[in-house]
Protein backbone atom coordinates (compact mmCIF):
# COMPACT_ATOMS: atom_id res chain seq x y z
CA UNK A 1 -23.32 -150.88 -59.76
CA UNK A 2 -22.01 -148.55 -62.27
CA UNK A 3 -21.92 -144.53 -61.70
CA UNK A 4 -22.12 -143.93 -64.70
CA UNK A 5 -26.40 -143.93 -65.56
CA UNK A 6 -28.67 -142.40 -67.65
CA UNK A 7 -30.72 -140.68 -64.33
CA UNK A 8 -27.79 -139.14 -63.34
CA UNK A 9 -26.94 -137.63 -66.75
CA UNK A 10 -30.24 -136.56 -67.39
CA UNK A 11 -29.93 -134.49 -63.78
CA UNK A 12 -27.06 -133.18 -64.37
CA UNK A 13 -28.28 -131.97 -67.84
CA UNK A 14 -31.13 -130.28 -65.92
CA UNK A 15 -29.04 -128.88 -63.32
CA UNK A 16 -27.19 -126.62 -65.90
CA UNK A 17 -30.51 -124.18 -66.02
CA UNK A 18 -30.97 -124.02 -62.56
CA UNK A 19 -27.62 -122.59 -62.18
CA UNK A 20 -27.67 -120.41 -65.32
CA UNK A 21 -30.82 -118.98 -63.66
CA UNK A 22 -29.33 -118.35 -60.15
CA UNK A 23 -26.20 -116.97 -61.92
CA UNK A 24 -27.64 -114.56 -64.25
CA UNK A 25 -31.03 -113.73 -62.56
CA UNK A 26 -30.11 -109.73 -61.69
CA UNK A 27 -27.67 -109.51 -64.87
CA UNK A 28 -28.25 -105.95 -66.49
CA UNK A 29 -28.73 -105.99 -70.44
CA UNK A 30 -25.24 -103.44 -70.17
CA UNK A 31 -23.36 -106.13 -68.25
CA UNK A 32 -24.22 -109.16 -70.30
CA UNK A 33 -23.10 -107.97 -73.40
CA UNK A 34 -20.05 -105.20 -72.30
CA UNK A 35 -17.43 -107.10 -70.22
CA UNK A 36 -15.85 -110.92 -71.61
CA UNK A 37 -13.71 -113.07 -70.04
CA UNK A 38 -10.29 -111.81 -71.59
CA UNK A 39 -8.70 -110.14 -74.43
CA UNK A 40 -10.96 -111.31 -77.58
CA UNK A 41 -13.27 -113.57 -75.42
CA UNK A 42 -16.80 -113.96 -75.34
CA UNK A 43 -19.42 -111.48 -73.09
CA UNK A 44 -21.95 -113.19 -71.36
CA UNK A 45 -24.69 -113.09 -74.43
CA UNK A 46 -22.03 -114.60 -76.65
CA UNK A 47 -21.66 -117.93 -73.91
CA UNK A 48 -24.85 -118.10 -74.15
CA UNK A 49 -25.93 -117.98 -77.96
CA UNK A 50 -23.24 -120.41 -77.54
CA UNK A 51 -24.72 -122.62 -75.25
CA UNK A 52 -27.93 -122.67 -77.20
CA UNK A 53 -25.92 -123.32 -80.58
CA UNK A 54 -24.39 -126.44 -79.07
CA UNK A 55 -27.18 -127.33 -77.74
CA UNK A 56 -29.01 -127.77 -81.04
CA UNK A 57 -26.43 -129.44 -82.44
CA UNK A 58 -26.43 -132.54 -79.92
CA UNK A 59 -29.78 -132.54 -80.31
CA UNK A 60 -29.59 -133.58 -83.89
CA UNK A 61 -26.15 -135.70 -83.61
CA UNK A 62 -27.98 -137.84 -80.49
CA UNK A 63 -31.54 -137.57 -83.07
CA UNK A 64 -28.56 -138.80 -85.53
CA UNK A 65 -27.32 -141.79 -83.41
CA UNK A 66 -30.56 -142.85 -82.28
CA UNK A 67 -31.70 -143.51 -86.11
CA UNK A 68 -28.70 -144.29 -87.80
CA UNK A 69 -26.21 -147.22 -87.56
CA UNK A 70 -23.06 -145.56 -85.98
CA UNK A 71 -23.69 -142.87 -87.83
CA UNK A 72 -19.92 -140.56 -88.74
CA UNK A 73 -21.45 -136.89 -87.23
CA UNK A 74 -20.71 -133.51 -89.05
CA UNK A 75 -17.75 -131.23 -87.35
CA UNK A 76 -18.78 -128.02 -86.29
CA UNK A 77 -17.29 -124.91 -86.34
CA UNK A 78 -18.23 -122.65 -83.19
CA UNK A 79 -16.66 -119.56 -84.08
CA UNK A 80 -18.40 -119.89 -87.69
CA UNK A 81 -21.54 -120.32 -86.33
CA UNK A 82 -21.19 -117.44 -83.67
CA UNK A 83 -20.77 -115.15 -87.03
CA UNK A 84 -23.01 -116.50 -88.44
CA UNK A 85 -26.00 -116.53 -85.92
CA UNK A 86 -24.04 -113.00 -84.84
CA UNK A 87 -23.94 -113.89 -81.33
CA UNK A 88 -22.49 -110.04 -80.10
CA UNK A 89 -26.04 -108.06 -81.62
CA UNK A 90 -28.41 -110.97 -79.73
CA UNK A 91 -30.44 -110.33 -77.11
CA UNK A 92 -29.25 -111.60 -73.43
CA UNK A 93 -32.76 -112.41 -72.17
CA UNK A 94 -34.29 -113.95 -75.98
CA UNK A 95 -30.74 -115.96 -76.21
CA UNK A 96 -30.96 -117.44 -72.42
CA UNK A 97 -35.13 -118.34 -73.38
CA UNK A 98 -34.25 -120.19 -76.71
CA UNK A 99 -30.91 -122.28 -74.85
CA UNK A 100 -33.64 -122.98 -72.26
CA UNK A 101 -36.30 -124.44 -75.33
CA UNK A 102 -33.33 -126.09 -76.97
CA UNK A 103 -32.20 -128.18 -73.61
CA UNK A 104 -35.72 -129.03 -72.77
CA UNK A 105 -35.99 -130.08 -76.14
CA UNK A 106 -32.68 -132.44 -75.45
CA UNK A 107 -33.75 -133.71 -72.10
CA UNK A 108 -37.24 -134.82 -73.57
CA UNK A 109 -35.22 -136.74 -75.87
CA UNK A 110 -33.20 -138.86 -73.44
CA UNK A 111 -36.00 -139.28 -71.31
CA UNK A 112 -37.29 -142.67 -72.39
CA UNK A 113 -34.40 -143.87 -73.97
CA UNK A 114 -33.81 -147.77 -73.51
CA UNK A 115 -30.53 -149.09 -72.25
CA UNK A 116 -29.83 -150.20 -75.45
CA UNK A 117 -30.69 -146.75 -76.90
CA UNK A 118 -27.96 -144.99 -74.54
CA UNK A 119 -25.09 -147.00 -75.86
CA UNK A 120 -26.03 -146.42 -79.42
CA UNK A 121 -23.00 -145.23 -81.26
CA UNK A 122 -21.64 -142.49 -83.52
CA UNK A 123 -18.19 -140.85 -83.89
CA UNK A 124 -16.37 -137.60 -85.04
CA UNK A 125 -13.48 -137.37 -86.77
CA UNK A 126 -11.85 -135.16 -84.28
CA UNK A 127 -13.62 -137.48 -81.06
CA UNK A 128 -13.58 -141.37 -82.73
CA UNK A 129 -16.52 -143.22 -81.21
CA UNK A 130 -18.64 -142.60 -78.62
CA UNK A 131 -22.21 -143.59 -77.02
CA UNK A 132 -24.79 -141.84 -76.41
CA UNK A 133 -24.33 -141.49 -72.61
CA UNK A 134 -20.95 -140.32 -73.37
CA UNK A 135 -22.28 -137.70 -75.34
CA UNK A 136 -24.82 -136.56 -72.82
CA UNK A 137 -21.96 -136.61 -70.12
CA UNK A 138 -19.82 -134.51 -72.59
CA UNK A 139 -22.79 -132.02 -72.91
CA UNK A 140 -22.72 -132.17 -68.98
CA UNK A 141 -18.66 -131.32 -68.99
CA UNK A 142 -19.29 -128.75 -71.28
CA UNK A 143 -21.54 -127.01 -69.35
CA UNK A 144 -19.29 -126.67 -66.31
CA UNK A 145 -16.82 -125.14 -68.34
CA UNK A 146 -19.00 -122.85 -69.38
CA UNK A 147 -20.55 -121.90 -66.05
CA UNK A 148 -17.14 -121.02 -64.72
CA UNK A 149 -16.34 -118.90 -67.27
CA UNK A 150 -19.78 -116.68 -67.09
CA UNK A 151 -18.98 -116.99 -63.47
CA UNK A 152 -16.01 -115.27 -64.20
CA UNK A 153 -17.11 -112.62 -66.62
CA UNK A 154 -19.46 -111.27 -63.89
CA UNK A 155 -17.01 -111.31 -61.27
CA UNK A 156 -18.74 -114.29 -59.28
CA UNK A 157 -16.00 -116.48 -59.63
CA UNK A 158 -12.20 -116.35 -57.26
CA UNK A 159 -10.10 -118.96 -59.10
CA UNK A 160 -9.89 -121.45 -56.29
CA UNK A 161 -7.09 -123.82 -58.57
């Protein structure tokens, strides 16, 4: 038996709200968007326009690699796209309701995927190849990273490594 399976993917995919939630349920308006996590880094409203920006962008590479034959996925640039969406003027509480939309939106899609559907392929330049499942466990990944940081930027977080 593998441990690597769609179910627990798709869990961990809607774990990331739940914890967002818990996280950022008292934040003031003044505290998501005034301190970052460092010298030039992002506040709290920034991770997540972020967070919402990557999420619509897996939703069309896995839309992508569901309809095309190992399809070769457009880079991204994140730090265009924060300009560009201007991620410091958003709104905290509009930015965390579209990221939630925009991962519903990404579950739904996985939901009744096949087996054969999960390992469907596509690659970046920057990546190579991957399935899928792989990208839905990088989504996963990518959403730790980011929960430690806002855990950071609001002070709930002691560096344990």
């Amino acid at each position: 038996m593998t441990m690597m399976t769609s179910a627990r993917f798709l869990r961990g995919l809607r774990q990331t709200p739940v914890l967002l939630n818990a996280l950022l349920a008292d934040l003031t308006a003044e505290h998501a968007t005034g301190p970052t996590d460092g010298d030039g880094g992002w506040t709290v409203t920034e991770v997540v326009c972020h967070l919402h920006d990557f999420e619509m962008t897996v939703v069309a590479r896995a839309r992508q690699m569901l309809t095309e034959n190992a399809p070769t996925l457009r880079p991204i640039d994140q730090e265009q796209l924060a300009i560009d969406n201007d991620h410091k003027s958003q709104d905290f509480r509009s930015a965390f309701t579209s990221y939630l939309e925009a991962r519903r939106a990404f579950v739904a899609s996985l939901e009744n995927l096949t087996n054969d559907q999960w390992g469907r392929r596509g690659s970046l330049p920057s990546a190579g190849e991957f399935t899928v499942m792989e990208l839905a466990m990088m989504v996963a990944l990518h959403d730790v990273n980011h929960i430690e940081q806002i855990a950071r930027i609001v002070g709930a977080s002691d560096r344990l490594l």
